[in-house]
Protein backbone atom coordinates (compact mmCIF):
# COMPACT_ATOMS: atom_id res chain seq x y z
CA UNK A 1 -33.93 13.60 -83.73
CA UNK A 2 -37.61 12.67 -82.63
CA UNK A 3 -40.25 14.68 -82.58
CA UNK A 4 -42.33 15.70 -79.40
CA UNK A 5 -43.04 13.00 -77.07
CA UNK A 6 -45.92 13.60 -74.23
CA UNK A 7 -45.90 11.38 -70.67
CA UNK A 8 -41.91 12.36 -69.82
CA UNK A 9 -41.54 14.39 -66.50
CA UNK A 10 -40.14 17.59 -67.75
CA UNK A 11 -37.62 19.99 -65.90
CA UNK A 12 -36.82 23.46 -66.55
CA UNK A 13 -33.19 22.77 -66.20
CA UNK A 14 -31.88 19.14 -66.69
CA UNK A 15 -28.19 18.43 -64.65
CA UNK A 16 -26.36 15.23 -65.33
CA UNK A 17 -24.23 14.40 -62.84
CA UNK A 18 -24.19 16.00 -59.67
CA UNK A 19 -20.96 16.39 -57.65
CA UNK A 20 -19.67 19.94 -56.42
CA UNK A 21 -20.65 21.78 -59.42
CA UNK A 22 -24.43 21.02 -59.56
CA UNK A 23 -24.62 20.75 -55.83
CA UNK A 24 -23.70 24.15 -55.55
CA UNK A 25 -26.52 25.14 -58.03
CA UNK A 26 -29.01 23.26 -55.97
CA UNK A 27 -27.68 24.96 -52.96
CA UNK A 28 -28.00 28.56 -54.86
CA UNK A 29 -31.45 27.08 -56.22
CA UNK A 30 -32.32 26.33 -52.73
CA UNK A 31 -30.98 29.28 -50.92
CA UNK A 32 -32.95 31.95 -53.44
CA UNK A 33 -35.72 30.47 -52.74
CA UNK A 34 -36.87 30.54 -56.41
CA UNK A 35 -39.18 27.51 -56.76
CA UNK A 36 -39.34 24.46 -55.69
CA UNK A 37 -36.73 21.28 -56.73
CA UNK A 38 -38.83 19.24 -59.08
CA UNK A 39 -40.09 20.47 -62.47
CA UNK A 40 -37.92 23.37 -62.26
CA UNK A 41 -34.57 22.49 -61.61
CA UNK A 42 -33.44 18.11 -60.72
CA UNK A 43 -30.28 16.31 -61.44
CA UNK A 44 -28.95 12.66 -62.70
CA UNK A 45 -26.71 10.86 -60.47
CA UNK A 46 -25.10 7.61 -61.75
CA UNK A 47 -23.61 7.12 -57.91
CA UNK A 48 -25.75 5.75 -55.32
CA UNK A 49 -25.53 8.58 -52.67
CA UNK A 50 -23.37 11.53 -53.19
CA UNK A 51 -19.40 10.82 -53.80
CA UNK A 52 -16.47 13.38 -54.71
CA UNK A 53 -12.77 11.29 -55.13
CA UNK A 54 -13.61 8.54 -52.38
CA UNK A 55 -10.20 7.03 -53.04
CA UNK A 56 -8.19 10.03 -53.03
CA UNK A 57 -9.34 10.67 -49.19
CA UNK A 58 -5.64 9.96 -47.82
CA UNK A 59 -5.46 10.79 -44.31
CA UNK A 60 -4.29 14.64 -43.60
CA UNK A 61 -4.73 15.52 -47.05
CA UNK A 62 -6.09 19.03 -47.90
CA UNK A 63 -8.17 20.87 -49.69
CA UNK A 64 -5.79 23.57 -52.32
CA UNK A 65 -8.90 25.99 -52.21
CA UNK A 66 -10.19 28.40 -49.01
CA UNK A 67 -13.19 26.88 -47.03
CA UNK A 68 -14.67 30.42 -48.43
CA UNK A 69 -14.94 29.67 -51.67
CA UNK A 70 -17.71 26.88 -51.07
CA UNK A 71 -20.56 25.79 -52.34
CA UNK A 72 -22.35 29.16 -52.01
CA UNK A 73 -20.70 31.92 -49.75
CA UNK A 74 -19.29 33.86 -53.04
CA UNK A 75 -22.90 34.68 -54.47
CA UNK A 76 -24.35 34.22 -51.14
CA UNK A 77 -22.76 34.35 -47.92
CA UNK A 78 -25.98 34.17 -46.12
CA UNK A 79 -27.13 30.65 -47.23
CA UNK A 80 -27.51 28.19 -45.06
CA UNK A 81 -25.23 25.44 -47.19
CA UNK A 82 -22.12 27.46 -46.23
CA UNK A 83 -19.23 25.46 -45.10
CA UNK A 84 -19.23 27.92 -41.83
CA UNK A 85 -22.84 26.78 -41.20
CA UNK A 86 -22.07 23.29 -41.40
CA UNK A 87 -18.91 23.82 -38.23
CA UNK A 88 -21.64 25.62 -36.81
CA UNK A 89 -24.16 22.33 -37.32
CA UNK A 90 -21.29 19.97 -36.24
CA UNK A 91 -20.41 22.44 -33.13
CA UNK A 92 -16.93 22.50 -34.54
CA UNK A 93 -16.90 26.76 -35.61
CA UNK A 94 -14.26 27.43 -32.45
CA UNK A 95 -12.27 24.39 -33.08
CA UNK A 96 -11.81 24.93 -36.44
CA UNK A 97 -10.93 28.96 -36.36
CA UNK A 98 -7.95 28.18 -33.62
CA UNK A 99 -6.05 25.94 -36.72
CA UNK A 100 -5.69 29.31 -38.09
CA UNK A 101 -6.22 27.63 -41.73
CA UNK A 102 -7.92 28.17 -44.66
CA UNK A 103 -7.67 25.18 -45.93
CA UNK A 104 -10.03 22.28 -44.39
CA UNK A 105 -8.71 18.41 -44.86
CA UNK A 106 -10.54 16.56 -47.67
CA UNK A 107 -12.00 14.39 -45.81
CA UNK A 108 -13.74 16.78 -43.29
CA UNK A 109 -14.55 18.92 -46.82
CA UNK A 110 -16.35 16.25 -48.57
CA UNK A 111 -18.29 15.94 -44.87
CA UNK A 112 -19.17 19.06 -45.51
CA UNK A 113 -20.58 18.00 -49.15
CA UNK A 114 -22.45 15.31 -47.93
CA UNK A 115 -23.98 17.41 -45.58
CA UNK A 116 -25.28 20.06 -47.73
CA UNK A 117 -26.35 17.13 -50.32
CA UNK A 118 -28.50 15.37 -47.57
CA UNK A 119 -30.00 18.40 -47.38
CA UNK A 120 -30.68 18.84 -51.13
CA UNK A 121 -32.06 15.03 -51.31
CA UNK A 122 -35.18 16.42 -53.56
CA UNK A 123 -33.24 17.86 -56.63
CA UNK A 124 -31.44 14.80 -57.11
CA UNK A 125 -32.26 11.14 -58.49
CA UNK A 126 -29.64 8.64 -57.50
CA UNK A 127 -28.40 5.57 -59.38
CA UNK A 128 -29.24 6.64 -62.80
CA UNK A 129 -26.62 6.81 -65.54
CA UNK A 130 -27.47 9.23 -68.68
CA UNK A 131 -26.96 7.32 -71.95
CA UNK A 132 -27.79 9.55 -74.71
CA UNK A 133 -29.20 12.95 -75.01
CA UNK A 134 -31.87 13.91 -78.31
CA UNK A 135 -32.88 17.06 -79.92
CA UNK A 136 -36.84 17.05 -80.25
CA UNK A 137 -38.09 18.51 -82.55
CA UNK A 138 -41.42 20.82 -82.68
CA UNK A 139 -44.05 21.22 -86.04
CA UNK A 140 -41.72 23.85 -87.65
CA UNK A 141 -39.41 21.72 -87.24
CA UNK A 142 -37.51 23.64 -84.57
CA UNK A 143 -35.41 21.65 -81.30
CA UNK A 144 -37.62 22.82 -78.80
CA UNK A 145 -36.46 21.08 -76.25
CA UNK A 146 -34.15 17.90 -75.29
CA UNK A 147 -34.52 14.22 -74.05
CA UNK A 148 -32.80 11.90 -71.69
CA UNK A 149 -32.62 8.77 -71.67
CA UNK A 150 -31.01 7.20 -68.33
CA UNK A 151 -30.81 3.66 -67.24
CA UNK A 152 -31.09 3.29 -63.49
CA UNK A 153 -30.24 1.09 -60.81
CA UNK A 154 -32.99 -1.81 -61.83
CA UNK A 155 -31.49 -1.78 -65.67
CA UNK A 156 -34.74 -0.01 -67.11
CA UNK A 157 -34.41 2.55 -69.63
CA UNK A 158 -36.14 5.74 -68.74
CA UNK A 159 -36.92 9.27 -70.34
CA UNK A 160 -36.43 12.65 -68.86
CA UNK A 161 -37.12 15.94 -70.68
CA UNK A 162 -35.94 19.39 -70.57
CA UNK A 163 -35.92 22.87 -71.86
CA UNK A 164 -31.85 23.28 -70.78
CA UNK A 165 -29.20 20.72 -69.89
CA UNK A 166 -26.35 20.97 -67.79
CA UNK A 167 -23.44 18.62 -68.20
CA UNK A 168 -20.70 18.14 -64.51
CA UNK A 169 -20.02 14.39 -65.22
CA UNK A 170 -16.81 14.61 -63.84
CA UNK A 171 -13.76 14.05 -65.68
CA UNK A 172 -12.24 10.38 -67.49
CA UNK A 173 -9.04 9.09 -65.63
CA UNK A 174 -5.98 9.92 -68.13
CA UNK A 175 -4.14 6.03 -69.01
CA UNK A 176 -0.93 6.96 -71.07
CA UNK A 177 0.01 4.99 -74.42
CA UNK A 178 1.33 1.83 -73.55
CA UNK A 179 -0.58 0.42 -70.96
CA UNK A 180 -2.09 -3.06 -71.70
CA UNK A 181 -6.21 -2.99 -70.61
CA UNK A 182 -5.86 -6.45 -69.86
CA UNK A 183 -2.70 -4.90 -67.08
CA UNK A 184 -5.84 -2.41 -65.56
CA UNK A 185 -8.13 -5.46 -65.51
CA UNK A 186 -6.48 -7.13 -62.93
CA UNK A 187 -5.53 -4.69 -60.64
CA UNK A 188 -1.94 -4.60 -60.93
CA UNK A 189 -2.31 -0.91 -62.68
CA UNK A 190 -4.79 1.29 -61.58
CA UNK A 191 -5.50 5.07 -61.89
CA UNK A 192 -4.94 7.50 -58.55
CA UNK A 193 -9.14 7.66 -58.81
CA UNK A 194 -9.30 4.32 -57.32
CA UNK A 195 -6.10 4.33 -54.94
CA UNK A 196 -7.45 3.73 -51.90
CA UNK A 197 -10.10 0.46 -52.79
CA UNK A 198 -7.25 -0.84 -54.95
CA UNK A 199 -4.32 -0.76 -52.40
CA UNK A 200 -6.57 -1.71 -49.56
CA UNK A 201 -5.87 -5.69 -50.73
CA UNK A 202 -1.97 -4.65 -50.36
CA UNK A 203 -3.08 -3.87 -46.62
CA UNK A 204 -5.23 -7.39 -46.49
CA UNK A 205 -1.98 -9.37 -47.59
CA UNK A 206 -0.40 -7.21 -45.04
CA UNK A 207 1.96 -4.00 -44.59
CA UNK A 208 5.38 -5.56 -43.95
CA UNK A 209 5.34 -7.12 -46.84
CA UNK A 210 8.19 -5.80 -49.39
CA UNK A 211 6.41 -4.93 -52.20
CA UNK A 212 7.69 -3.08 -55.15
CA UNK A 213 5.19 0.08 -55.94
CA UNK A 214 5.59 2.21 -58.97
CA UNK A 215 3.73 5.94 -59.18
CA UNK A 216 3.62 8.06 -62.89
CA UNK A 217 3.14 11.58 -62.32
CA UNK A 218 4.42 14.71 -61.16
CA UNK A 219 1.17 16.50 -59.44
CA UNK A 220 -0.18 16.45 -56.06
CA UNK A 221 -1.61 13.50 -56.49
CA UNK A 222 1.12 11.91 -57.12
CA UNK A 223 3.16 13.13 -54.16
CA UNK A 224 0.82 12.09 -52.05
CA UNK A 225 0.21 8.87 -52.90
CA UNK A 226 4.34 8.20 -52.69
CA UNK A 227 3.92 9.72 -48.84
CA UNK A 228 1.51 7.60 -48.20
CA UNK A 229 2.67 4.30 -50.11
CA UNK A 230 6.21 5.02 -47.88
CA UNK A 231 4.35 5.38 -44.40
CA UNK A 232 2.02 2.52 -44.90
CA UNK A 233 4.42 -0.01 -46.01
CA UNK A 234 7.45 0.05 -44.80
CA UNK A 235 9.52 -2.68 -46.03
CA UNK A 236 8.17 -1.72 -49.40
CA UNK A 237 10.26 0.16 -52.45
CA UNK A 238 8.48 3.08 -53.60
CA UNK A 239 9.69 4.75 -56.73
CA UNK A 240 8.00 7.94 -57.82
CA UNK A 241 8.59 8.51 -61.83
CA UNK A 242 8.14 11.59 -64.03
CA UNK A 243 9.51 13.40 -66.69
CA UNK A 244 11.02 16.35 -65.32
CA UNK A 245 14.10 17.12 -62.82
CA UNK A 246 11.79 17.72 -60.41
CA UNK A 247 8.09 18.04 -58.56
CA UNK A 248 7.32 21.41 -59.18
CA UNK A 249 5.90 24.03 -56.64
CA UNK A 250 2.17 25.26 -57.58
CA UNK A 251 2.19 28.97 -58.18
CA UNK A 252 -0.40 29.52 -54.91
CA UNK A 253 0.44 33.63 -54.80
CA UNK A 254 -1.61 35.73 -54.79
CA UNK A 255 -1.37 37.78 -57.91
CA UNK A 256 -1.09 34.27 -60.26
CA UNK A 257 -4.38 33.27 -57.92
CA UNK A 258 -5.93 36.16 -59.68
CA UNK A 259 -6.88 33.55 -62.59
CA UNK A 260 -9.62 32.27 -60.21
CA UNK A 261 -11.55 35.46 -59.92
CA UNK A 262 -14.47 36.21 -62.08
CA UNK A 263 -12.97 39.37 -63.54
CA UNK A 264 -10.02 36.86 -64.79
CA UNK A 265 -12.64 34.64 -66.68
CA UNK A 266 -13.95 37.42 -67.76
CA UNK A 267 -10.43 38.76 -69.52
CA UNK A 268 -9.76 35.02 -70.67
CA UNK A 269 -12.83 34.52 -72.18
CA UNK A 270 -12.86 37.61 -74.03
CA UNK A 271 -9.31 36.75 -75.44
CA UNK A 272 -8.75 35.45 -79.03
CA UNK A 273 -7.67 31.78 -78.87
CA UNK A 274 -3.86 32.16 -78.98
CA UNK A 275 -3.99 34.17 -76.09
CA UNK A 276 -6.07 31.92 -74.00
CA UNK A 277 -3.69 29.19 -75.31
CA UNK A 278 -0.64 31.36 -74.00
CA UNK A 279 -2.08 32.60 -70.37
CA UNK A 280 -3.00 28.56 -69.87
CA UNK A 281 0.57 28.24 -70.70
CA UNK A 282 2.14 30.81 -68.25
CA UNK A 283 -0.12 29.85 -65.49
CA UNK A 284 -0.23 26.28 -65.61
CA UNK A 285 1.98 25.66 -62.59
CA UNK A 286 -0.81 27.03 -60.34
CA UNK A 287 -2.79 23.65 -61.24
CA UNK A 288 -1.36 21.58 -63.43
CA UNK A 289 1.65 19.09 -62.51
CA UNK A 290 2.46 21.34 -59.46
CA UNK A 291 2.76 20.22 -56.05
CA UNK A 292 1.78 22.03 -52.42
CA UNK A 293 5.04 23.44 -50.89
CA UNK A 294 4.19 21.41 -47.58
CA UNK A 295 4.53 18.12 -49.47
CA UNK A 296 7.30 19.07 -51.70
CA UNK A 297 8.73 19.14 -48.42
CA UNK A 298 7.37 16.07 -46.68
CA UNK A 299 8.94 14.18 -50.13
CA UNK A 300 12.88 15.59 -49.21
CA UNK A 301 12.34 15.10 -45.44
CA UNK A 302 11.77 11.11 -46.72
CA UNK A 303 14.27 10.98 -48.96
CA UNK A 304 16.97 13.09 -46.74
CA UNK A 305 15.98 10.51 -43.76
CA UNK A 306 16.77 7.35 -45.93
CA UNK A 307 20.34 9.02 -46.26
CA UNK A 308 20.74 9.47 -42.52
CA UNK A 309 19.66 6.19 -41.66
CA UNK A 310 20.89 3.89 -45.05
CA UNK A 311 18.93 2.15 -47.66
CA UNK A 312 16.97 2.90 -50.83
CA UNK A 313 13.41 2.12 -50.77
CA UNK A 314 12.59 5.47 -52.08
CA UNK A 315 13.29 6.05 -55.12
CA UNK A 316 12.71 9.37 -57.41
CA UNK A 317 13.36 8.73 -61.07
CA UNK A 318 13.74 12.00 -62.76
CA UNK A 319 13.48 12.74 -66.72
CA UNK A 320 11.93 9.38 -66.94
CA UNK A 321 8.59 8.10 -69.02
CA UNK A 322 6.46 5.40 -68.85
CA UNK A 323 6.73 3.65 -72.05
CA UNK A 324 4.03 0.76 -71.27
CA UNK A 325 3.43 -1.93 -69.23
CA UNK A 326 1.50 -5.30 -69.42
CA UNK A 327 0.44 -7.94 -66.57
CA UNK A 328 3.32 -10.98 -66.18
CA UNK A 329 2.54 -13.56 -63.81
CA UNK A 330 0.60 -11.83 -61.09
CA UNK A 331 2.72 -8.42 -61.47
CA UNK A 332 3.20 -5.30 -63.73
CA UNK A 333 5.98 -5.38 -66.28
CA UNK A 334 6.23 -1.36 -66.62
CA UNK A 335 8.95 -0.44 -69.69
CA UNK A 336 10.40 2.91 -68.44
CA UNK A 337 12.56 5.52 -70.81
CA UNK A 338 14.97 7.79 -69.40
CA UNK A 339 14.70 10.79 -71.54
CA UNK A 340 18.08 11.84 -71.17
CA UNK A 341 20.20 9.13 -72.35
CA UNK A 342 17.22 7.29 -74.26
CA UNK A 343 17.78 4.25 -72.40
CA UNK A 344 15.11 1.72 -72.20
CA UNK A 345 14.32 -0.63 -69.36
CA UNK A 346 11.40 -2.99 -67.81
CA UNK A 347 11.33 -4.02 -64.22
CA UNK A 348 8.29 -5.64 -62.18
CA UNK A 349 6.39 -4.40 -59.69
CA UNK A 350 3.46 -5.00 -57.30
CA UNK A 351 1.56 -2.27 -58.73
CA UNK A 352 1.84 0.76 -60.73
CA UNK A 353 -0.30 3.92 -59.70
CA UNK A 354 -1.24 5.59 -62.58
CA UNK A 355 -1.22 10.18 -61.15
CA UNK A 356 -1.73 10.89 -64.41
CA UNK A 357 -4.97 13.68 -63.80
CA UNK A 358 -8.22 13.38 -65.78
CA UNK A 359 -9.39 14.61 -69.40
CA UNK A 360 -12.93 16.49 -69.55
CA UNK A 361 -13.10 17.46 -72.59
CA UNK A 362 -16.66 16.83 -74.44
CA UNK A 363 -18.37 15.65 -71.50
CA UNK A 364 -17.29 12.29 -71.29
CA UNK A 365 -19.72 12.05 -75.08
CA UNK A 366 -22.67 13.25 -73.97
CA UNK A 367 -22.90 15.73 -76.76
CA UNK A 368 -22.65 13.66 -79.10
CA UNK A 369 -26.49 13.24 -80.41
CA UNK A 370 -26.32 17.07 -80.49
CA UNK A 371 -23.16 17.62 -82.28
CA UNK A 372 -24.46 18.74 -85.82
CA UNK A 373 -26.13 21.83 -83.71
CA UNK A 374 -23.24 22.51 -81.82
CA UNK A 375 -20.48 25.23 -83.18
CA UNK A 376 -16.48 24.90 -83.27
CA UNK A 377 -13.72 27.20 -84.26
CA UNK A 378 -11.41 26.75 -86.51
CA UNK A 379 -9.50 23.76 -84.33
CA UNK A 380 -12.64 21.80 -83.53
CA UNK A 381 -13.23 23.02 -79.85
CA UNK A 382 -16.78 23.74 -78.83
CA UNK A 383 -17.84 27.66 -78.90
CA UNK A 384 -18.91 28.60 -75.63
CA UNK A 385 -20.64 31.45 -74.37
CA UNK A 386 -19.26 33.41 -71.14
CA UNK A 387 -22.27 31.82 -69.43
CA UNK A 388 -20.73 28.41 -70.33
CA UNK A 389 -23.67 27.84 -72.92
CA UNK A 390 -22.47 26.03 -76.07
CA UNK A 391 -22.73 27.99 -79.20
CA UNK A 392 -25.68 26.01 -81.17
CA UNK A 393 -27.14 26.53 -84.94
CA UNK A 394 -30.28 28.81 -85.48
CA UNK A 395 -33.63 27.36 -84.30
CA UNK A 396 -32.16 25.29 -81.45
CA UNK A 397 -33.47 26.90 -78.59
CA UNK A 398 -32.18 24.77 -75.81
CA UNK A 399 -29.21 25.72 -74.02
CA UNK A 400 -26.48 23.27 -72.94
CA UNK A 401 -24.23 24.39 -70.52
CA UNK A 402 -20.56 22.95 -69.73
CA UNK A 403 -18.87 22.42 -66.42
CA UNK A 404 -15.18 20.91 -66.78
CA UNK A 405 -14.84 20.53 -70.66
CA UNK A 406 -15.23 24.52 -70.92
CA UNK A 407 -10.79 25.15 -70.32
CA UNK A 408 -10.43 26.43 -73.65
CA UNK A 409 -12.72 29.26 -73.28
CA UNK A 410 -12.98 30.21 -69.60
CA UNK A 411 -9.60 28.85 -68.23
CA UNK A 412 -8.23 26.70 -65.77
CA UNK A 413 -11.33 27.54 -63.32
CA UNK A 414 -13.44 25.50 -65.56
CA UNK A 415 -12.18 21.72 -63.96
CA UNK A 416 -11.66 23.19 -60.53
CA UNK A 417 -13.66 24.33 -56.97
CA UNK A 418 -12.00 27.98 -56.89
CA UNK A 419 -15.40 29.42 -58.90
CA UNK A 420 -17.96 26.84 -58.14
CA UNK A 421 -20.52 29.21 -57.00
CA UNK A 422 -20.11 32.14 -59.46
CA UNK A 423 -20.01 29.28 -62.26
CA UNK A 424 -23.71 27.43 -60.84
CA UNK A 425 -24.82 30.99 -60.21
CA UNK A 426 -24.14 32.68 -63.75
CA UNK A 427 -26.12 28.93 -65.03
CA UNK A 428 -28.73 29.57 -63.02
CA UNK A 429 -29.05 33.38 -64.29
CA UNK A 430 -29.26 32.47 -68.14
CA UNK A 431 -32.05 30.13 -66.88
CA UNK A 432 -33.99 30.95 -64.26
CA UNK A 433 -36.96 34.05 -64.18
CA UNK A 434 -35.21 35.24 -60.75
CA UNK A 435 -31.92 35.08 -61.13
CA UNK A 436 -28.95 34.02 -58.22
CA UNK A 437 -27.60 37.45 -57.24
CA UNK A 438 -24.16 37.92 -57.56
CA UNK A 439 -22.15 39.71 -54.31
CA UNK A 440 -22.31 43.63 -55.49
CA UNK A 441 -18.64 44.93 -56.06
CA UNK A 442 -17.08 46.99 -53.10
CA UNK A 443 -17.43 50.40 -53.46
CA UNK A 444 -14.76 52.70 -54.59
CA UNK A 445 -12.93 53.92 -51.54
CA UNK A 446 -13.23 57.83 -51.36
CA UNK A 447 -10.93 59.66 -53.28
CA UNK A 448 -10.64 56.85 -56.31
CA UNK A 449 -11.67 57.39 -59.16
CA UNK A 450 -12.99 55.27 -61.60
């Protein structure tokens, strides 16, 4: 705790990090018209220019969420930052409409990203890395406000303070037990958040090569990494390991896609906390270790092929764990445990790709100079308001407010696009003086009754 500290610059609202989530604030910020970027509302970046999963771009990937749901159109679908506004910018609006999709690739969507964040250059401050944040305190003894400090690109330390923090850091890459640091040091086990740059050196020593590649998980991610490992090497045995019978379809209808509207976080927030631990149960196939239909697909068309034609590069390994794995001369020793029959094995392998998802819970530890004014239940987890404000003690008048690390108490929209601009916009209401209007409801058609 320190007490109040004069020569800082000072912001309104404070944002550390600044990927989707806090770009879509600035675009809100932007598109009201409010004030100006600056002392009102500014963000940390740790990146050097804006970046959102560079190594996950795999060629013909897609997005799981409609272009719609953007960084603005559902507050406001007249803002310039639309994703419509940027085909219209790029002269690609016909082009686009006669795919008859909702669903933009990844790469063209994280275009569309860049875009709007080259036009939000003055709210952000690239290259600087929050380190800690600290209550200060005023003559009553109050927390009147916060401090933080950041180190940026030249190694200095420097201080930023605010009235309100928000906290988007993104999520930490998930490593299970087992796997040897020293393994992920050099390269021959790596996370799916670094796919690309690490397999690129596979592509340097070059593609005909028969390498052995090993991928852990049962999500998107990793279905699409085995697609691509099997098209871009094809002399190369690809096994895809996880512990089920087998990839699982996400839920995408459209009465489970109900979770993703604001009336659902609405119901799951009000719920007690068994409840929200059941509905995150029951509806965890429409995230969660689930797979598109179209690559479920894509998966048996490879596998059925291999039978038509011989051989057995590709391998699925159902009911099957990773156990650990270590480095041994130049390649990954991965101990694998069949969960049906207990059996225990290690082979080698070139590499072994880690599509084991991401963990945001407490903001990658950013709370923790605050955490004697924060509030938990009974199990520990951070009390959060509806307007994703943490819960703090009396006579701390800051608010800090949660992207990500908020599941527990608003549901599964918390880590994900679907309600990025009702979740900046209801932020930016418990904030700002003029508040980000919502989209008014439809009107009851005539006849209904409320």
């Amino acid at each position: 705790m320190t007490s109040a500290s004069p020569g800082h610059a000072h912001h309104r609202l404070l944002g550390i990090g600044f990927g989707p989530s806090h770009l879509s604030m600035s675009a809100l910020h932007a598109s009201a018209g409010t004030t100006a970027p600056g002392n009102g509302l500014h963000f940390l970046e740790s990146r050097d220019a804006f970046s959102w999963h560079p190594d996950m771009l795999l060629p013909g990937a897609r997005m799981q969420v409609a272009f719609l749901k953007d960084l603005v159109t559902p507050r406001d679908p007249t803002s310039p930052y639309s994703f419509v506004n940027y085909l219209v910018s790029k002269g690609r609006l016909e082009s686009f409409l006669n795919l008859g999709t909702l669903n933009p690739t990844r790469r063209e969507y994280v275009d569309y990203f860049r875009w709007a964040a080259g036009r939000l250059a003055p709210y952000v401050t690239y290259g600087s890395t929050a380190e800690r944040i600290r209550p200060v305190t005023g003559p009553d003894g109050q927390v009147t406000r916060l401090e933080v400090d950041h180190r940026g690109p030249d190694g200095v330390r420097h201080t930023v303070s605010a009235e309100h923090v928000s906290l988007a850091p993104g999520g930490t890459p998930v490593v299970p037990p087992g796997v040897d640091p020293l393994a992920l040091e050099d390269g021959t086990v790596f996370h799916s958040s670094s796919f690309l740059g690490r397999v690129s050196s596979f592509h340097d020593r070059g593609r005909e090569l028969p390498y052995r590649f090993l991928v852990v998980g049962a999500g998107q991610s990793a279905a699409e990494i085995f697609r691509y490992l099997a098209g871009e090497f094809p002399a190369a045995e690809v096994t895809l390991a996880h512990r089920g019978f087998a990839l699982m379809p996400a839920n995408s209808s459209a009465l489970a896609n109900a979770i993703f509207d604001p009336a659902s976080v609405d119901l799951f927030h009000g719920a007690d906390p068994g409840r929200r631990r059941a509905i995150l149960d029951d509806l965890r196939a429409t995230n969660y270790a689930a797979v598109d239909d179209e690559d479920i697909t894509a998966v048996a068309e490879l596998l059925y092929d291999q039978r038509v034609h011989g051989g057995d590069r590709l391998r699925l390994r159902r009911f099957t764990e990773l156990a650990g794995t270590h480095a041994e001369d130049g390649l990954a020793a991965a101990t694998l445990r069949d969960l049906l029959s207990g059996e225990v094995r290690t082979e080698r392998y070139d590499a072994v790709v880690l599509a084991t998802g991401y963990d945001f819970r407490e903001a990658r530890g950013l709370l923790t100079g605050l955490d004697p004014y924060l509030l938990r239940d009974g199990d520990g987890e951070l009390l959060v308001d509806r307007d994703y404000a943490v819960r703090t003690t009396e006579g701390f008048a800051p608010r800090v407010f949660l992207h990500g690390a908020a599941e527990h108490t608003h549901g599964l929209t918390s880590t994900l696009l679907s309600l990025l601009a009702h979740r900046a916009g209801d932020i930016l209401d418990a904030v700002l003086d003029t508040p980000v209007r919502p989209i008014p409801s439809a009107p009851l058609l005539e006849g209904v009754h409320a």
